[in-house]
Structures are given as C-alpha cells and as structure tokens.
N, C-alpha and C. Protein backbone atom coordinates (compact mmCIF):
# COMPACT_ATOMS: atom_id res chain seq x y z
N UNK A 1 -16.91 50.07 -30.25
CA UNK A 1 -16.60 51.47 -30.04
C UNK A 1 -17.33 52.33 -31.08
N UNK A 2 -17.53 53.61 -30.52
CA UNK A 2 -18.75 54.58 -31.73
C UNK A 2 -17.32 55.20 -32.53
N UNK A 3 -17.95 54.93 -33.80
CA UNK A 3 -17.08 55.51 -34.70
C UNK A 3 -17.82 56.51 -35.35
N UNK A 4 -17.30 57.92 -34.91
CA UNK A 4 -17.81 59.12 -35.61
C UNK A 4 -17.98 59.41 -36.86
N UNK A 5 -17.36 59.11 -37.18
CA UNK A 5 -16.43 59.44 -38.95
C UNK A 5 -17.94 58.44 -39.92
N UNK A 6 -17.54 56.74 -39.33
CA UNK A 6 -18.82 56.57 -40.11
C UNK A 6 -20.41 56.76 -39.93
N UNK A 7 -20.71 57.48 -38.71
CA UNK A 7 -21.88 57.86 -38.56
C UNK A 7 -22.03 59.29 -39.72
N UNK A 8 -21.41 60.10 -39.46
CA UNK A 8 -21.26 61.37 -40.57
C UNK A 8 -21.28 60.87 -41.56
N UNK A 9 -20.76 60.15 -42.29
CA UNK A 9 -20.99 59.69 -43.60
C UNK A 9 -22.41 59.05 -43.97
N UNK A 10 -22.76 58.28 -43.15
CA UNK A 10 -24.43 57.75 -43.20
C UNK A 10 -25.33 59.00 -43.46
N UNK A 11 -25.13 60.25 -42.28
CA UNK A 11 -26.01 61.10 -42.71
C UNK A 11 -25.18 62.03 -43.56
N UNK A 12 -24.30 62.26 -44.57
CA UNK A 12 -24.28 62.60 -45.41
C UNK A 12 -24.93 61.86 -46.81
N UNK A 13 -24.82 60.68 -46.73
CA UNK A 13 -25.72 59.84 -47.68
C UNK A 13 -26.91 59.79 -47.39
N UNK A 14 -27.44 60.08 -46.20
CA UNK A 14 -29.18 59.96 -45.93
C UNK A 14 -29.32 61.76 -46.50
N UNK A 15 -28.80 62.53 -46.38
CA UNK A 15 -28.92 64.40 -47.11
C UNK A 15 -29.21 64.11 -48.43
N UNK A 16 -28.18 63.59 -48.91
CA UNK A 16 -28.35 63.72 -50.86
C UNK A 16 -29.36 63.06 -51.01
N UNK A 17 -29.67 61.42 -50.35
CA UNK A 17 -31.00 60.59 -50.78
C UNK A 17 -32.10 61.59 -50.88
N UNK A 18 -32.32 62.29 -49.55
CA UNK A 18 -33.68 63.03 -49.43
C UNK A 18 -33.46 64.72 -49.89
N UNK A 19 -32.47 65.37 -50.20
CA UNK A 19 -32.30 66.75 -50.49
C UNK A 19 -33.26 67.11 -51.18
N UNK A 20 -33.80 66.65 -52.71
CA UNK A 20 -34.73 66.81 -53.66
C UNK A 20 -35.69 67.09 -53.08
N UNK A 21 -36.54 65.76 -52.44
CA UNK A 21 -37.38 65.74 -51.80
C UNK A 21 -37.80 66.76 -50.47
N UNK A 22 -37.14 66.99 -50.01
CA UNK A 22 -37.22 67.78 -48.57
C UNK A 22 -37.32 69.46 -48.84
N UNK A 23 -36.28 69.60 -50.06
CA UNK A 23 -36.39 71.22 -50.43
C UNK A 23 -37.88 71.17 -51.05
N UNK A 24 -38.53 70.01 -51.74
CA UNK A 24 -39.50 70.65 -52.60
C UNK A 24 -41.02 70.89 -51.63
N UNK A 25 -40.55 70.03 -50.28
CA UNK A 25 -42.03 69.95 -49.07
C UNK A 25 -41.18 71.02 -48.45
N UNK A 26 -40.22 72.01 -48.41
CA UNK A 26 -40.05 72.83 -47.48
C UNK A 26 -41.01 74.33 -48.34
N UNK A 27 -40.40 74.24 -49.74
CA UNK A 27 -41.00 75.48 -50.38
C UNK A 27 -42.32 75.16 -50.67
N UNK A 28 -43.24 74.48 -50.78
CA UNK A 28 -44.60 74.08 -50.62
C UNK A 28 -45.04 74.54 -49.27
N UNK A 29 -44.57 74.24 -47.89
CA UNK A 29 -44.62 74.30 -46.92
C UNK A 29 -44.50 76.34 -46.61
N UNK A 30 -43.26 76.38 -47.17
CA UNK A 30 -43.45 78.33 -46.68
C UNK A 30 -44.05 79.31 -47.82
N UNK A 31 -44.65 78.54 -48.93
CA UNK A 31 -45.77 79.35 -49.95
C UNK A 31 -46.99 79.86 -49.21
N UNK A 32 -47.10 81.06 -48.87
CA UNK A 32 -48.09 81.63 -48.48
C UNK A 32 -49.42 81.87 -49.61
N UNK A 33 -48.92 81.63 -50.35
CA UNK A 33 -50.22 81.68 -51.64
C UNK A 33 -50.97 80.65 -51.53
N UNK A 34 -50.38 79.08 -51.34
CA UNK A 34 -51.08 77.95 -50.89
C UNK A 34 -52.11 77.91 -50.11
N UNK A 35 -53.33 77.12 -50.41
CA UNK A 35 -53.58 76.99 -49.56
C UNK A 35 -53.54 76.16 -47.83
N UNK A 36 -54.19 76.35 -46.68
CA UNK A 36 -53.39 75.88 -45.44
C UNK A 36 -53.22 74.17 -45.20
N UNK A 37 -54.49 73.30 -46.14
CA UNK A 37 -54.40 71.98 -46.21
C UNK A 37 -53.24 71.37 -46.71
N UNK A 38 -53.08 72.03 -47.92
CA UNK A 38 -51.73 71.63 -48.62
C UNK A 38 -50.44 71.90 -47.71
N UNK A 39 -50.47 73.15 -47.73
CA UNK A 39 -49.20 73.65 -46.43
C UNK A 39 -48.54 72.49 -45.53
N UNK A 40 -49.96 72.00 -44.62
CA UNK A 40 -49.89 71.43 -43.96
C UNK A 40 -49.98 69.73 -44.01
N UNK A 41 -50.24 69.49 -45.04
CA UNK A 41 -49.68 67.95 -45.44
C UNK A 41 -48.26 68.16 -45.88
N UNK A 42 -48.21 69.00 -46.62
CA UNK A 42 -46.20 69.09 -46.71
C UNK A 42 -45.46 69.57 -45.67
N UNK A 43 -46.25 70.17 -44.31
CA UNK A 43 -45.41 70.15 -43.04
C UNK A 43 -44.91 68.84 -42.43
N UNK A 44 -46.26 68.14 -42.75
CA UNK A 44 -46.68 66.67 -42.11
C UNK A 44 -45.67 65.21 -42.63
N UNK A 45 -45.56 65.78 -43.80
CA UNK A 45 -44.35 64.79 -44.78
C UNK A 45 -43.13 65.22 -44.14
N UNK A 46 -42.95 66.55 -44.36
CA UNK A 46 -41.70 66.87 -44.05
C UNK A 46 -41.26 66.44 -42.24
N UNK A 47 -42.10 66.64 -41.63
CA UNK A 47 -41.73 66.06 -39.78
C UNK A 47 -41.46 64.55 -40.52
N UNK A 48 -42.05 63.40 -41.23
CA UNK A 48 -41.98 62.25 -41.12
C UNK A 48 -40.74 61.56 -42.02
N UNK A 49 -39.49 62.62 -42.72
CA UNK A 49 -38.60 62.40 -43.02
C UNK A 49 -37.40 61.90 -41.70
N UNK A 50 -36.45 60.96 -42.50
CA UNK A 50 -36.10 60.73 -41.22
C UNK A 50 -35.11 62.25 -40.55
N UNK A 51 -34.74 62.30 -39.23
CA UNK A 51 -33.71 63.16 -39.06
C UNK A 51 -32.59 63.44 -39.34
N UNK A 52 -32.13 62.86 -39.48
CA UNK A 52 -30.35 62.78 -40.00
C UNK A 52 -30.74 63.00 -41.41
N UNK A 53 -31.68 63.28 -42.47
CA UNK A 53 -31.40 63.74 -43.44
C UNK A 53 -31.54 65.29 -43.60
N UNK A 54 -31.17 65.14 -42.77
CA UNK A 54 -31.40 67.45 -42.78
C UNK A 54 -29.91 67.45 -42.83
N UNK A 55 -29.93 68.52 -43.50
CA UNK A 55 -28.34 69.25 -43.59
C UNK A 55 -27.84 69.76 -42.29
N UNK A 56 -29.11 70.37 -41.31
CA UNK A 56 -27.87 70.78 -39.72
C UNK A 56 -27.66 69.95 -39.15
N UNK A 57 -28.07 68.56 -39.49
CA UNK A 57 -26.95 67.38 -38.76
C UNK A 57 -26.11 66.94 -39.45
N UNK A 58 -25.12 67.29 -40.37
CA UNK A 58 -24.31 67.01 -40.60
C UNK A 58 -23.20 67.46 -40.16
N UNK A 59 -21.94 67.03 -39.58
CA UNK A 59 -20.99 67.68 -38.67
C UNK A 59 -19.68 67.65 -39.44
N UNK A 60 -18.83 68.60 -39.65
CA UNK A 60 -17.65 68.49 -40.31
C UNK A 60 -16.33 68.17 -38.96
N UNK A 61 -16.01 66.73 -39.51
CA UNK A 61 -15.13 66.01 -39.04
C UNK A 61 -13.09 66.38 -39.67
N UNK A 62 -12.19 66.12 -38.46
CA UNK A 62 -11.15 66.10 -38.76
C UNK A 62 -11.09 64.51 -39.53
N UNK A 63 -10.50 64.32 -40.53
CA UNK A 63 -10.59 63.20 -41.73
C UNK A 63 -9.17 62.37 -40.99
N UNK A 64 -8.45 62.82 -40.21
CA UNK A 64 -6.95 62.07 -39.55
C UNK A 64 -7.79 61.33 -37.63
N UNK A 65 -8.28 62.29 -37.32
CA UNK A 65 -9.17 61.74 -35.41
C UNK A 65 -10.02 61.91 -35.55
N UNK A 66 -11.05 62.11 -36.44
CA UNK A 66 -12.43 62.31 -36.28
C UNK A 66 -13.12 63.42 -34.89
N UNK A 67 -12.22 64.10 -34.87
CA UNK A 67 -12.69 65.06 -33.51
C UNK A 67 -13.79 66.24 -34.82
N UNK A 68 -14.77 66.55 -33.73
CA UNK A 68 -15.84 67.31 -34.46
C UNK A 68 -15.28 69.06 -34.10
N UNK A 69 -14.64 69.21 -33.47
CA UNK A 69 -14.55 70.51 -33.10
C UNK A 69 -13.03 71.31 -33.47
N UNK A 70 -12.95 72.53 -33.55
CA UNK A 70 -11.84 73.26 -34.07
C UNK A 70 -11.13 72.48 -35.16
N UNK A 71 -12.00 72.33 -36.74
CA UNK A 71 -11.92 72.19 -37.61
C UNK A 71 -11.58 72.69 -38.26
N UNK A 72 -10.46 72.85 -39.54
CA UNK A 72 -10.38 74.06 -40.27
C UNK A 72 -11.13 73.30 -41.55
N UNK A 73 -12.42 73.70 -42.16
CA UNK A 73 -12.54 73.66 -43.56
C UNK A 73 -11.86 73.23 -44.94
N UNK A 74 -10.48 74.38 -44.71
CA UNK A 74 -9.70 74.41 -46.28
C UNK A 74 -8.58 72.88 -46.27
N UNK A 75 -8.71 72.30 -44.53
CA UNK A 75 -7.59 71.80 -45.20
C UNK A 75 -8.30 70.15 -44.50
N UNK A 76 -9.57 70.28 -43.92
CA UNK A 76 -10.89 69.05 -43.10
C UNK A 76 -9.59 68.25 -42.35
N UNK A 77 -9.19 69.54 -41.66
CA UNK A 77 -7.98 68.87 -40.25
C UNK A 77 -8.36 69.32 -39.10
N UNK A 78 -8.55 68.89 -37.69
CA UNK A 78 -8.64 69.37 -36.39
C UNK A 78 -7.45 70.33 -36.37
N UNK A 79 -7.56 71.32 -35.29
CA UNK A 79 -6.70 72.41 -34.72
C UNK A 79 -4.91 72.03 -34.20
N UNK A 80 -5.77 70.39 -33.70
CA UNK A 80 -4.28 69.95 -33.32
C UNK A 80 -3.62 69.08 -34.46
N UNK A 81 -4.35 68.35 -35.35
CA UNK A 81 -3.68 67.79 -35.89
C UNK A 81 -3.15 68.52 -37.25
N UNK A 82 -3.63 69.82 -36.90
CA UNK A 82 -3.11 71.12 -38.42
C UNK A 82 -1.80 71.29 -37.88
N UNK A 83 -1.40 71.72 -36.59
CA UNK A 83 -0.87 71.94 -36.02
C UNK A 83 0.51 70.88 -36.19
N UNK A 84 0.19 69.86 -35.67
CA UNK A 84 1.67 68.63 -35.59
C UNK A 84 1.98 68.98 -37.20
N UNK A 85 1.09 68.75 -38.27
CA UNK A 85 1.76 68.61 -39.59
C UNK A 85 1.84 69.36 -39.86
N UNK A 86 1.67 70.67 -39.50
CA UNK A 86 2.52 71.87 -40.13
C UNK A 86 3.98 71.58 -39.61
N UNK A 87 3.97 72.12 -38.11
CA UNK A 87 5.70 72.03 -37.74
C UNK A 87 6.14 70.88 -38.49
N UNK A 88 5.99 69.70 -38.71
CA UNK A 88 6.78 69.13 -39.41
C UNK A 88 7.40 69.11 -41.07
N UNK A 89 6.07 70.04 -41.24
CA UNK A 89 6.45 70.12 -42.66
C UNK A 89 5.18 69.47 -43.69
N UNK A 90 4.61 68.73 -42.93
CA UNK A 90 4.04 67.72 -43.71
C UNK A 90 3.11 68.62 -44.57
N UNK A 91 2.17 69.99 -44.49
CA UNK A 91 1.51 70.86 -45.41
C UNK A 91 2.08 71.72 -45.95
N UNK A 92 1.80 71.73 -47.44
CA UNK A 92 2.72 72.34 -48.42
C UNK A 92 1.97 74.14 -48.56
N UNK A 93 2.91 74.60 -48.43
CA UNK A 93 2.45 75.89 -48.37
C UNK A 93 2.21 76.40 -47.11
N UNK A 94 2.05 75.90 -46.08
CA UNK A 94 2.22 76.52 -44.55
C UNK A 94 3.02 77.05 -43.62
N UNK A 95 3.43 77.86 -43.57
CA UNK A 95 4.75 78.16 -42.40
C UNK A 95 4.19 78.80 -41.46
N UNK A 96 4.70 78.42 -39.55
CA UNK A 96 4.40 78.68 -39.03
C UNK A 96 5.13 80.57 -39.02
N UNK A 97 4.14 81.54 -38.58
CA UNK A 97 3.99 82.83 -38.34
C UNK A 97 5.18 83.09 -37.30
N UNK A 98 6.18 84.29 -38.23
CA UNK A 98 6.97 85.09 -36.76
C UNK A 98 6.86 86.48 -37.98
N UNK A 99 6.74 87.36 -36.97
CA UNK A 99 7.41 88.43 -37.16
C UNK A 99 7.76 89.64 -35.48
C-alpha cells in the first residue's frame, strides 16, 4: 500500500540535501549581469537535479491520516481529524464557537 506520510518525508530530506545547491544555480541562473553561457549551464544543472528536491513538492500532511488536504498548519491536523479532537477535548486551548 502507498504510504503518503513516508514519501513526504523522502522529499523533505531530498530539499535540505540539495537546498544549498539549487538556490546557488537558481541565482546564477536569474543574474542578468552574467554572462548567457554561464546562465545557461546553471539552467542545465539545475533541470538535472532530481525533482522532488524542489520545495513545491513538498506537501503538508495531517501527521494522525496522512490526508494532504484541509490541513491546518498551527496544529499539522486534517479538518476532520481537528475536528473529532477538539469536541472531545483532546486540544488544549480549543473550544468549539457559540455565540
């Protein structure tokens, strides 16, 4: 079975391996002072990095179902599973809204 959770983690460890590297062929790459040979061997490096080390593939996962979507950030929970552990209590500081 595909397990989400550890694919995201692979390319979060393939990001940091190559981050250094990739920012320094991206700003080489958009220096307009350069000249276009250079430019373009650090375009050429940079296509031959692998993919999953770019930062827009990295997907923020619920850390309880691994669902990729309606995530909240502050607390890296899906929508539904913020949801069950609030009503129960289980997040400290949350109450569900009446007025």
């Amino acid at each position: 079975m595909f397990n989400a959770n550890r694919c995201d983690e692979k390319r979060r460890k393939l990001f940091q391996k190559h981050e250094a590297h990739r920012a320094l062929l991206q700003s080489i790459f958009l220096d307009t002072s350069l000249p276009k040979e250079v430019r373009y061997t650090a375009q050429k490096k940079l296509a031959s990095l692998p993919r999953n080390s770019s930062r827009v593939r990295i997907q923020n996962r619920c850390v309880l179902s691994g669902r990729a979507h309606g995530v909240y950030r502050k607390f890296k929970l899906s929508r539904l599973r913020f949801r069950d552990l609030a009503l129960k209590g289980a997040l400290p500081g949350v109450l569900k809204a009446s007025w």
